[in-house]
PDB file of N, CA and C in Angstrom:
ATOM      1  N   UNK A   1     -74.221 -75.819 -47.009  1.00  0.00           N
ATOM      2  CA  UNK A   1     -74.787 -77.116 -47.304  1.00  0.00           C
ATOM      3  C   UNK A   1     -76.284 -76.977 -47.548  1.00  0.00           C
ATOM      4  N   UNK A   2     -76.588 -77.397 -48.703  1.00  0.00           N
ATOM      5  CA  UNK A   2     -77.940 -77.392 -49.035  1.00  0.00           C
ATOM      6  C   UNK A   2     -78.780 -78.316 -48.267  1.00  0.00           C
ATOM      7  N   UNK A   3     -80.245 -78.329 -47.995  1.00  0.00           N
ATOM      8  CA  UNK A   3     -80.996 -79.172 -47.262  1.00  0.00           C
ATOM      9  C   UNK A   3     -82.494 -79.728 -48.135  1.00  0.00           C
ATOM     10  N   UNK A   4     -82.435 -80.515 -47.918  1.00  0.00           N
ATOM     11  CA  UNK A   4     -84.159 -80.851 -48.434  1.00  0.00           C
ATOM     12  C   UNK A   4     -84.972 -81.053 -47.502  1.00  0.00           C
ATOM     13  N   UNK A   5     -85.870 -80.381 -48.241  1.00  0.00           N
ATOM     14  CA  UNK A   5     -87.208 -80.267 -46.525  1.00  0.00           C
ATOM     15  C   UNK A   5     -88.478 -80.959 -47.928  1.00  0.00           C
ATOM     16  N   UNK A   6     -89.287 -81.879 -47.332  1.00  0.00           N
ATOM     17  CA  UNK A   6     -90.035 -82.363 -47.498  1.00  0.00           C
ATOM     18  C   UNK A   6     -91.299 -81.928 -47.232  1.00  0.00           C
ATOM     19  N   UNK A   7     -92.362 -81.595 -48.334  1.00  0.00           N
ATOM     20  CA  UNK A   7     -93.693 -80.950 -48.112  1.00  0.00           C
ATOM     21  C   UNK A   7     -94.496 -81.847 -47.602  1.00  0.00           C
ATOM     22  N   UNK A   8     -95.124 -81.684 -46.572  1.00  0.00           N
ATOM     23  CA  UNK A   8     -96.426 -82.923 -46.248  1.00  0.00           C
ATOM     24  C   UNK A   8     -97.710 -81.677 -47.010  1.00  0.00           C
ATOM     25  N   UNK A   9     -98.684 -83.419 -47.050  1.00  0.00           N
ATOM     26  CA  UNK A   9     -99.765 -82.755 -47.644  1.00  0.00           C
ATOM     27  C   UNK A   9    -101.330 -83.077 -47.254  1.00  0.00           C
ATOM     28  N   UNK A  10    -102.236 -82.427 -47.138  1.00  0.00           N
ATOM     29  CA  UNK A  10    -103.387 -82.686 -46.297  1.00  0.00           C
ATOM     30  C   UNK A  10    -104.033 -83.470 -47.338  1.00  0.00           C
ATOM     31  N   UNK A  11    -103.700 -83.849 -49.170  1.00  0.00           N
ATOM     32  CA  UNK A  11    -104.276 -84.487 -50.360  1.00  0.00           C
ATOM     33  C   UNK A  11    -105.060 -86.016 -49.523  1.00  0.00           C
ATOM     34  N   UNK A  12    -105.471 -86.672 -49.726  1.00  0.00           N
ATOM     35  CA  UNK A  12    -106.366 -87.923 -49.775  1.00  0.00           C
ATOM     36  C   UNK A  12    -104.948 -88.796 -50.566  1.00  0.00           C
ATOM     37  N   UNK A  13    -104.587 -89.853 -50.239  1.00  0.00           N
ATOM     38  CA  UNK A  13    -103.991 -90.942 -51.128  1.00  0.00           C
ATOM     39  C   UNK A  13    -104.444 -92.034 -51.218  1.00  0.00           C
ATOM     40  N   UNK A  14    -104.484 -92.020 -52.628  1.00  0.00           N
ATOM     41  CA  UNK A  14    -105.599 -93.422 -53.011  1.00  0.00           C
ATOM     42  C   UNK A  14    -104.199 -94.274 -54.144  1.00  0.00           C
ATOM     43  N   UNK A  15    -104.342 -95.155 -53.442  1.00  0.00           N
ATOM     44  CA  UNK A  15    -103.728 -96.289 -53.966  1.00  0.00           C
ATOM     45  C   UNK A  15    -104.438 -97.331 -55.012  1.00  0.00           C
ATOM     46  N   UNK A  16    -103.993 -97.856 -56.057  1.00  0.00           N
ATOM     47  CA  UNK A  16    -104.510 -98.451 -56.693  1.00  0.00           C
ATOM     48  C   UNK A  16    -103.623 -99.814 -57.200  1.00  0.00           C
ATOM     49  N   UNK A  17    -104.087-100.883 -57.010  1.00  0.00           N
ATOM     50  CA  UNK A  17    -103.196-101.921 -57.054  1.00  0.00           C
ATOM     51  C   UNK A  17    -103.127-103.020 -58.563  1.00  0.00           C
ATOM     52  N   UNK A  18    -102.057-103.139 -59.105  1.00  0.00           N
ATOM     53  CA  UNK A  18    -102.060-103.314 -60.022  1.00  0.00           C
ATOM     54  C   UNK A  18    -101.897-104.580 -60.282  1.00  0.00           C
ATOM     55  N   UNK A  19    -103.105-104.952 -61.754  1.00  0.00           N
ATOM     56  CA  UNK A  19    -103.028-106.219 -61.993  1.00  0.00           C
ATOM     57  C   UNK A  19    -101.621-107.095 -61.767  1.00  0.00           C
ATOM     58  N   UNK A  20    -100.466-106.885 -62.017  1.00  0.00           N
ATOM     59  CA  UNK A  20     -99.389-107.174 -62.376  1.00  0.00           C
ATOM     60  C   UNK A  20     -98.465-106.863 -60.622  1.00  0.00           C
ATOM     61  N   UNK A  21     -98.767-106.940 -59.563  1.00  0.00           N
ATOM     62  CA  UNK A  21     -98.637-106.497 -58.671  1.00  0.00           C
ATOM     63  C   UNK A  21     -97.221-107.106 -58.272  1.00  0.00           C
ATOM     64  N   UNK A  22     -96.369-107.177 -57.447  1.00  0.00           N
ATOM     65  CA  UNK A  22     -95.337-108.078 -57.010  1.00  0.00           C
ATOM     66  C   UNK A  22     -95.364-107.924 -55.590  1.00  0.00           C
ATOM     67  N   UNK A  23     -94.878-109.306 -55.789  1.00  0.00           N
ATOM     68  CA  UNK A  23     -95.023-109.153 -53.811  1.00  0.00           C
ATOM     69  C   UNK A  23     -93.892-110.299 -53.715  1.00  0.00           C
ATOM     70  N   UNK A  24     -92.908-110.179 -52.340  1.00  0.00           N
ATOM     71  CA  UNK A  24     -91.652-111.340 -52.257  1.00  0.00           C
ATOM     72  C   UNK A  24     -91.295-110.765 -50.568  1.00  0.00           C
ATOM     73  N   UNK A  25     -90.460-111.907 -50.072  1.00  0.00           N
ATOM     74  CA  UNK A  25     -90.237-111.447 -49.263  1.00  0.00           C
ATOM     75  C   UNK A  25     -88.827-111.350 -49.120  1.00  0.00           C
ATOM     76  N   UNK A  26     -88.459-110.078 -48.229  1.00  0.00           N
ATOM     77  CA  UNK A  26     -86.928-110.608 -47.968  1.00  0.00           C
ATOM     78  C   UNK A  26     -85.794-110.648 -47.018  1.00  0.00           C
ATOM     79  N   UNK A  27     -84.773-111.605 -46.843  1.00  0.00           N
ATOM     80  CA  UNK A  27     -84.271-111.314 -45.671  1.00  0.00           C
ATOM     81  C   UNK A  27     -82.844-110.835 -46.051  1.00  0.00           C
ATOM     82  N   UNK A  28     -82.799-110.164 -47.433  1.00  0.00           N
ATOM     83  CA  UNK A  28     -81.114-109.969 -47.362  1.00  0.00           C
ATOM     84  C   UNK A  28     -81.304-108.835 -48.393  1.00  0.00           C
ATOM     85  N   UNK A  29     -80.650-107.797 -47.771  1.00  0.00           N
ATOM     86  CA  UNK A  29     -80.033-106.700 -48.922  1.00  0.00           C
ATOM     87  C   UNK A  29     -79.111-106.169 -48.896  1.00  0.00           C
ATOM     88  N   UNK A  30     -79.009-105.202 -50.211  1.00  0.00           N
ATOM     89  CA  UNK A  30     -77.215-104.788 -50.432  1.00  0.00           C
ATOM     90  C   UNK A  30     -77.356-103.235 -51.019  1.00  0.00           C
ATOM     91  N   UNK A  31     -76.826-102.647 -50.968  1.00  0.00           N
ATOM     92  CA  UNK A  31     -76.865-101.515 -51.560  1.00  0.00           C
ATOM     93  C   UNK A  31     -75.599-101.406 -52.421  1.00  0.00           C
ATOM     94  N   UNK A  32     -75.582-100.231 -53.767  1.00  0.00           N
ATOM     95  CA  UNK A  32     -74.868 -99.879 -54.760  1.00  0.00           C
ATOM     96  C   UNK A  32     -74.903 -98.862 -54.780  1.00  0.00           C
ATOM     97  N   UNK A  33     -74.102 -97.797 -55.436  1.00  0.00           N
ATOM     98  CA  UNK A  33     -74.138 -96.256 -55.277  1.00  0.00           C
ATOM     99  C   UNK A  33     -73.227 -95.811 -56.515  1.00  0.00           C
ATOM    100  N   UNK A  34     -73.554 -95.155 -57.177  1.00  0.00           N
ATOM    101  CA  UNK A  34     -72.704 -94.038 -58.365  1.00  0.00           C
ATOM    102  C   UNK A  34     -72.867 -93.175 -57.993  1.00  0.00           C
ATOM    103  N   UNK A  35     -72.693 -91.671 -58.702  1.00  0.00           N
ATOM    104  CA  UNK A  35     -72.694 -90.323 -58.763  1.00  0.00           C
ATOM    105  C   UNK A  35     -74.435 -90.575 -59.117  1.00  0.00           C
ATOM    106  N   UNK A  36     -74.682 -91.092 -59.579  1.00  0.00           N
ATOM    107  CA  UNK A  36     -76.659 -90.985 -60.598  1.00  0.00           C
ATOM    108  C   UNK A  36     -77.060 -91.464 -59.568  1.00  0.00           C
ATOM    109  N   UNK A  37     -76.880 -92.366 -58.908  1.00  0.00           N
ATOM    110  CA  UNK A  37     -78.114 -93.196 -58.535  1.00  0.00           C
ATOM    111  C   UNK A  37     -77.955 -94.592 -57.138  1.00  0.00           C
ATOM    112  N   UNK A  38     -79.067 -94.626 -56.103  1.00  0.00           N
ATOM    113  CA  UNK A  38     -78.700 -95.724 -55.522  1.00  0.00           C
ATOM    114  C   UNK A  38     -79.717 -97.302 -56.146  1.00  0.00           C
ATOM    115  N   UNK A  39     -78.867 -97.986 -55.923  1.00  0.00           N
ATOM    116  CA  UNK A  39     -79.477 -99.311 -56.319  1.00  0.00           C
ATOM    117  C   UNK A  39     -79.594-100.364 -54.970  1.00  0.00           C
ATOM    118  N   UNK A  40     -80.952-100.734 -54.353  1.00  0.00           N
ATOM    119  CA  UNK A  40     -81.334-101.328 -53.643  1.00  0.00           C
ATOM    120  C   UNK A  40     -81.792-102.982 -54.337  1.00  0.00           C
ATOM    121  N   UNK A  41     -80.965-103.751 -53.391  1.00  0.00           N
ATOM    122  CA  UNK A  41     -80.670-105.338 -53.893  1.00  0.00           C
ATOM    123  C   UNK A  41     -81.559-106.211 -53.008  1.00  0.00           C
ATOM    124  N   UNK A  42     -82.311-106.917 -53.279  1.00  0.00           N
ATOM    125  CA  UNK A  42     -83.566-107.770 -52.608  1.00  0.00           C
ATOM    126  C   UNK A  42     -83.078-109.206 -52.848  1.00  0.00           C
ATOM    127  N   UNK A  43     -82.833-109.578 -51.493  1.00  0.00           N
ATOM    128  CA  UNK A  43     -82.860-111.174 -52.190  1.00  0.00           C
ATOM    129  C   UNK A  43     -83.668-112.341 -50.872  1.00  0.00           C
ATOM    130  N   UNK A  44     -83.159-113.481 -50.982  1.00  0.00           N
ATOM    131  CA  UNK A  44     -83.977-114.422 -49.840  1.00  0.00           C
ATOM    132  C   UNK A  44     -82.491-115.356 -49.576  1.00  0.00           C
ATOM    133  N   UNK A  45     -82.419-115.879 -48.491  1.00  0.00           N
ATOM    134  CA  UNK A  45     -81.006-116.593 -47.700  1.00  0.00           C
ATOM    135  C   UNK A  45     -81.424-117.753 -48.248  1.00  0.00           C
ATOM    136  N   UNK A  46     -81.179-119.022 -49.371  1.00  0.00           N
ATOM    137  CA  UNK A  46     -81.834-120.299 -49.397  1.00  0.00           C
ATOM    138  C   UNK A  46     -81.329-120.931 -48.288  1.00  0.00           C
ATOM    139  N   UNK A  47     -79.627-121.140 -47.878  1.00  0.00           N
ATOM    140  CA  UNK A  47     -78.697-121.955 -47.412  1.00  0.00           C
ATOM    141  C   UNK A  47     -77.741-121.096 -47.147  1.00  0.00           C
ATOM    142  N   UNK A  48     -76.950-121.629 -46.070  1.00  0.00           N
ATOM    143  CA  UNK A  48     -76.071-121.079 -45.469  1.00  0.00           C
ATOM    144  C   UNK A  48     -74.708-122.124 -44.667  1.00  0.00           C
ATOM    145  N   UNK A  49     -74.091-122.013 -45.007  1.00  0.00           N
ATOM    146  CA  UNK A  49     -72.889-123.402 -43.836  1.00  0.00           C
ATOM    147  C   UNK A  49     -72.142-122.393 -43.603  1.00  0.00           C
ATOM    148  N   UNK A  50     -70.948-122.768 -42.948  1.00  0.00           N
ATOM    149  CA  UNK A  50     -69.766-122.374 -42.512  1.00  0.00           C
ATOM    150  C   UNK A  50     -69.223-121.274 -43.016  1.00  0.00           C
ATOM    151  N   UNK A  51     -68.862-121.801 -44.523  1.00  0.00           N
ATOM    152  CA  UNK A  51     -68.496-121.310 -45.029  1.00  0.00           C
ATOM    153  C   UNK A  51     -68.805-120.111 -46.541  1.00  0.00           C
ATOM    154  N   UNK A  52     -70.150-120.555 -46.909  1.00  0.00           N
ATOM    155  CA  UNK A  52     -70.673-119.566 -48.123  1.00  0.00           C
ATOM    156  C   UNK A  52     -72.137-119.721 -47.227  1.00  0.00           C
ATOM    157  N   UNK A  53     -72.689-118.757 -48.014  1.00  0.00           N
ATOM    158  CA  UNK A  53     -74.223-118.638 -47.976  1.00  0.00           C
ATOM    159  C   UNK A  53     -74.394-117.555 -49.259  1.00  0.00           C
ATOM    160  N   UNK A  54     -75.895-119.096 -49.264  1.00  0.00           N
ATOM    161  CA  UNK A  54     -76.369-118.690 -51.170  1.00  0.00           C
ATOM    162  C   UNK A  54     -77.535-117.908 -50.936  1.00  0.00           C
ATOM    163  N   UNK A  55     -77.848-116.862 -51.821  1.00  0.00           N
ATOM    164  CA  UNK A  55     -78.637-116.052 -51.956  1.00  0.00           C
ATOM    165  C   UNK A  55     -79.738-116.180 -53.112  1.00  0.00           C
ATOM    166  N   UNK A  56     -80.995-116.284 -52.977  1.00  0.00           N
ATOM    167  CA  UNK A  56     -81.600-116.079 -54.268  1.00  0.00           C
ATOM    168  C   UNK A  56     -81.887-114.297 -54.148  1.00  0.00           C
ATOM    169  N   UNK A  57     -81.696-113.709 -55.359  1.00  0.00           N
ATOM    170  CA  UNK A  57     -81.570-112.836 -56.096  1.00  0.00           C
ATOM    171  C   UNK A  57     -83.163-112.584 -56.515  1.00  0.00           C
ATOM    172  N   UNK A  58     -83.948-112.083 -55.509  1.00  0.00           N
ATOM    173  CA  UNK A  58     -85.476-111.379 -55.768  1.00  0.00           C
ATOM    174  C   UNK A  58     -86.022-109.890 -56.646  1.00  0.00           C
ATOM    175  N   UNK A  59     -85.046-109.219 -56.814  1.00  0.00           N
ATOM    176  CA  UNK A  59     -85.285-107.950 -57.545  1.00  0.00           C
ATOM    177  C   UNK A  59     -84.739-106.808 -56.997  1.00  0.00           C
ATOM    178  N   UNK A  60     -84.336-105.547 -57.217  1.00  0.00           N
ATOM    179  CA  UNK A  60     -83.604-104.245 -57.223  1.00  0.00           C
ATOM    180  C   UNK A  60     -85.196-103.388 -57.173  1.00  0.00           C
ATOM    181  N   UNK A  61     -84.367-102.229 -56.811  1.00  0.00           N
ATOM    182  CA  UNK A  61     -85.257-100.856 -56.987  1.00  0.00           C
ATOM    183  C   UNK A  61     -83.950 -99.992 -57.217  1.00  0.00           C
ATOM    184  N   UNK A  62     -83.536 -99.028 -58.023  1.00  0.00           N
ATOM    185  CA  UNK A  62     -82.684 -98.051 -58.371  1.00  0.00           C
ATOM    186  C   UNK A  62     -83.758 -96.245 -57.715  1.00  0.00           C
ATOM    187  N   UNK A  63     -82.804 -95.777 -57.389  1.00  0.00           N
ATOM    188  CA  UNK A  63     -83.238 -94.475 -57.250  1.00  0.00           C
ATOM    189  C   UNK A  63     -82.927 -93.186 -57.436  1.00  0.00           C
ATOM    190  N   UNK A  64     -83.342 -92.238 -57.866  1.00  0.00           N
ATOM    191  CA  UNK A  64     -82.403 -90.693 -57.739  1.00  0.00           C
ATOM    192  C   UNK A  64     -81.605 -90.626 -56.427  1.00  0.00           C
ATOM    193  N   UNK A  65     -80.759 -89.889 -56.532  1.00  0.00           N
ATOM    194  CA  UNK A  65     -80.219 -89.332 -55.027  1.00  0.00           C
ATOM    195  C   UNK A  65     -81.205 -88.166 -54.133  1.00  0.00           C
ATOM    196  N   UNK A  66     -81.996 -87.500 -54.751  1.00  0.00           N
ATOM    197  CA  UNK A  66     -82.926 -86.893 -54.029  1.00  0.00           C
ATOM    198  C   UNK A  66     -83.696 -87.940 -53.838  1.00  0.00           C
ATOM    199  N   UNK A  67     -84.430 -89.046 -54.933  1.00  0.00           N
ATOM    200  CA  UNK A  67     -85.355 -90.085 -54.001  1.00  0.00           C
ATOM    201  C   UNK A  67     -84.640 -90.919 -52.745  1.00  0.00           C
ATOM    202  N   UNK A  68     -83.725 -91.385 -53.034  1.00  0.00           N
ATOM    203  CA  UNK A  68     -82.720 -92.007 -51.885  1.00  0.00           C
ATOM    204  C   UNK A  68     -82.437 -91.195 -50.588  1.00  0.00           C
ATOM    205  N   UNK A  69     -82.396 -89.610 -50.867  1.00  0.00           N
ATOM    206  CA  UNK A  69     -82.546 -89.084 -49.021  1.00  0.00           C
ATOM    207  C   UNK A  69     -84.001 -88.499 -48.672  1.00  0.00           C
ATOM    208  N   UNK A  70     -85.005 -88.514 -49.499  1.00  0.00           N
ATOM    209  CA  UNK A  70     -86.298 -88.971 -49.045  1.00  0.00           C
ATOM    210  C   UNK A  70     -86.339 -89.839 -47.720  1.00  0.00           C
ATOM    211  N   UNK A  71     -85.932 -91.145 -49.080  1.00  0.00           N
ATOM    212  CA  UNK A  71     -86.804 -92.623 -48.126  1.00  0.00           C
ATOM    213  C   UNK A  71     -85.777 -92.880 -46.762  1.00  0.00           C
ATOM    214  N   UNK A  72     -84.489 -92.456 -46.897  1.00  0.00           N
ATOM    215  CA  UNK A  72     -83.708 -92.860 -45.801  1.00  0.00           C
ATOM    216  C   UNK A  72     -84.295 -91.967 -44.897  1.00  0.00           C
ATOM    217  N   UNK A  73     -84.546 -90.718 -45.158  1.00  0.00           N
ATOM    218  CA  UNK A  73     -85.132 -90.038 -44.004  1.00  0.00           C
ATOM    219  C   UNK A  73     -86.561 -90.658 -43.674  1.00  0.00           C
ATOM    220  N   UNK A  74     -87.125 -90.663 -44.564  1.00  0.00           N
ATOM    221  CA  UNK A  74     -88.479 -91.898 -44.381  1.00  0.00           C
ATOM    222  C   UNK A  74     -88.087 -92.671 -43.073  1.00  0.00           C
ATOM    223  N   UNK A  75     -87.076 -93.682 -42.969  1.00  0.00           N
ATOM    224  CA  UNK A  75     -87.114 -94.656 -42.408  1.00  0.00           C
ATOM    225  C   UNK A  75     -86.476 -94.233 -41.411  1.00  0.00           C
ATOM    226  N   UNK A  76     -85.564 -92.918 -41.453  1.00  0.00           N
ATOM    227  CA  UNK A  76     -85.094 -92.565 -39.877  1.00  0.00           C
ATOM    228  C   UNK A  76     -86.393 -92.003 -38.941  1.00  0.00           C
ATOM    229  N   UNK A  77     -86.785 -91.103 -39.229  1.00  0.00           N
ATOM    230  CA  UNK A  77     -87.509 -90.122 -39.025  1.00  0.00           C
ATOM    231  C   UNK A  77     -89.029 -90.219 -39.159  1.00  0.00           C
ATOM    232  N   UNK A  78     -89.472 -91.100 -39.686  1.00  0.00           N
ATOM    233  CA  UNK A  78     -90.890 -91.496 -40.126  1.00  0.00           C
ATOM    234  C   UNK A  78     -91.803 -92.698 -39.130  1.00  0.00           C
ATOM    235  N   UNK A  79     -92.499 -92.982 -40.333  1.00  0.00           N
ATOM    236  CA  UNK A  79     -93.183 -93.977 -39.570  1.00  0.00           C
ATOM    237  C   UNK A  79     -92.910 -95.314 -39.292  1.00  0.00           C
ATOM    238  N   UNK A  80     -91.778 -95.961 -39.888  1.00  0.00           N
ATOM    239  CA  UNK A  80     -90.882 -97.111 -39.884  1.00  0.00           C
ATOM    240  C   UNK A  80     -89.874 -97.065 -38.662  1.00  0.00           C
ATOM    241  N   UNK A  81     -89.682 -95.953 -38.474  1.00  0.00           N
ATOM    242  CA  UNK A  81     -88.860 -96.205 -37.568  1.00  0.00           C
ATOM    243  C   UNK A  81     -89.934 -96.223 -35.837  1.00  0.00           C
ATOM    244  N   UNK A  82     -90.807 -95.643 -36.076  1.00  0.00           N
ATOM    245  CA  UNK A  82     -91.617 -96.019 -34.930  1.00  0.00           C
ATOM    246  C   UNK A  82     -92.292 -96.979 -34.613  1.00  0.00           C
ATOM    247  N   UNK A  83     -92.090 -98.003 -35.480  1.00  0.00           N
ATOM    248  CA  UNK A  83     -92.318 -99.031 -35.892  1.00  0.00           C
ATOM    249  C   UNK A  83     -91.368-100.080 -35.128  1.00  0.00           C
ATOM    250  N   UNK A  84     -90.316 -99.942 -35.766  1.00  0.00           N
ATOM    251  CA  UNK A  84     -89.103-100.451 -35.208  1.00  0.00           C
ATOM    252  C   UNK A  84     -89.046 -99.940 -33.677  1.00  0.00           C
ATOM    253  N   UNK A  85     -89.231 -99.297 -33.456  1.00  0.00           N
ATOM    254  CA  UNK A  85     -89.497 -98.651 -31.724  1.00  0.00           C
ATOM    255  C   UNK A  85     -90.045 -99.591 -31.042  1.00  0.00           C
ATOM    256  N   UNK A  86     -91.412 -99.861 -31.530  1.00  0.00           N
ATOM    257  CA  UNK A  86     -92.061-100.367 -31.081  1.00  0.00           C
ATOM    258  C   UNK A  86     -91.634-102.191 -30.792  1.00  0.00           C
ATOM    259  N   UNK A  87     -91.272-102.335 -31.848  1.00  0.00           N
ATOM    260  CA  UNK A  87     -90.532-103.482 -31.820  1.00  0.00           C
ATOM    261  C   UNK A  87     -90.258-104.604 -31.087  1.00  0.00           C
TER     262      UNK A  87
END
């Protein structure tokens, strides 16, 4: 079984924020999966009863499968999850 090991790097990261920036918030997601690629589903809960609950539909992010066990390891193993620790 092959493994990916992730290089850290001592580089400076400079962020630069773009005119066109997006920002949303959200409380509901879904995931999708092929052989190519995962697709991460963003949305917001408007309403909810008994029986349905409606979703507005905020935007996707698609990813490689090497970017996709990155960020999951990201969020196991990283700084999100110490986050969530903290919690």
């Amino acid at each position: 079984m092959k493994t990916a090991s992730v290089k850290k790097t001592s580089k400076k990261l400079i962020t630069i924020p773009s005119e066109n920036k997006f920002r949303a918030y959200s409380n509901h997601t879904g995931i999708l999966s092929t052989n190519y690629d995962f697709k991460m589903m963003f949305g917001s809960i408007e309403s909810a009863t008994d029986s349905e609950i409606t979703i507005l539909e905020l935007g996707s992010v698609t990813l490689s499968p090497h970017h996709a066990k990155a960020f999951c390891k990201n969020l196991t193993l990283g700084t999100v999850n110490k986050l969530i620790i903290i919690y």
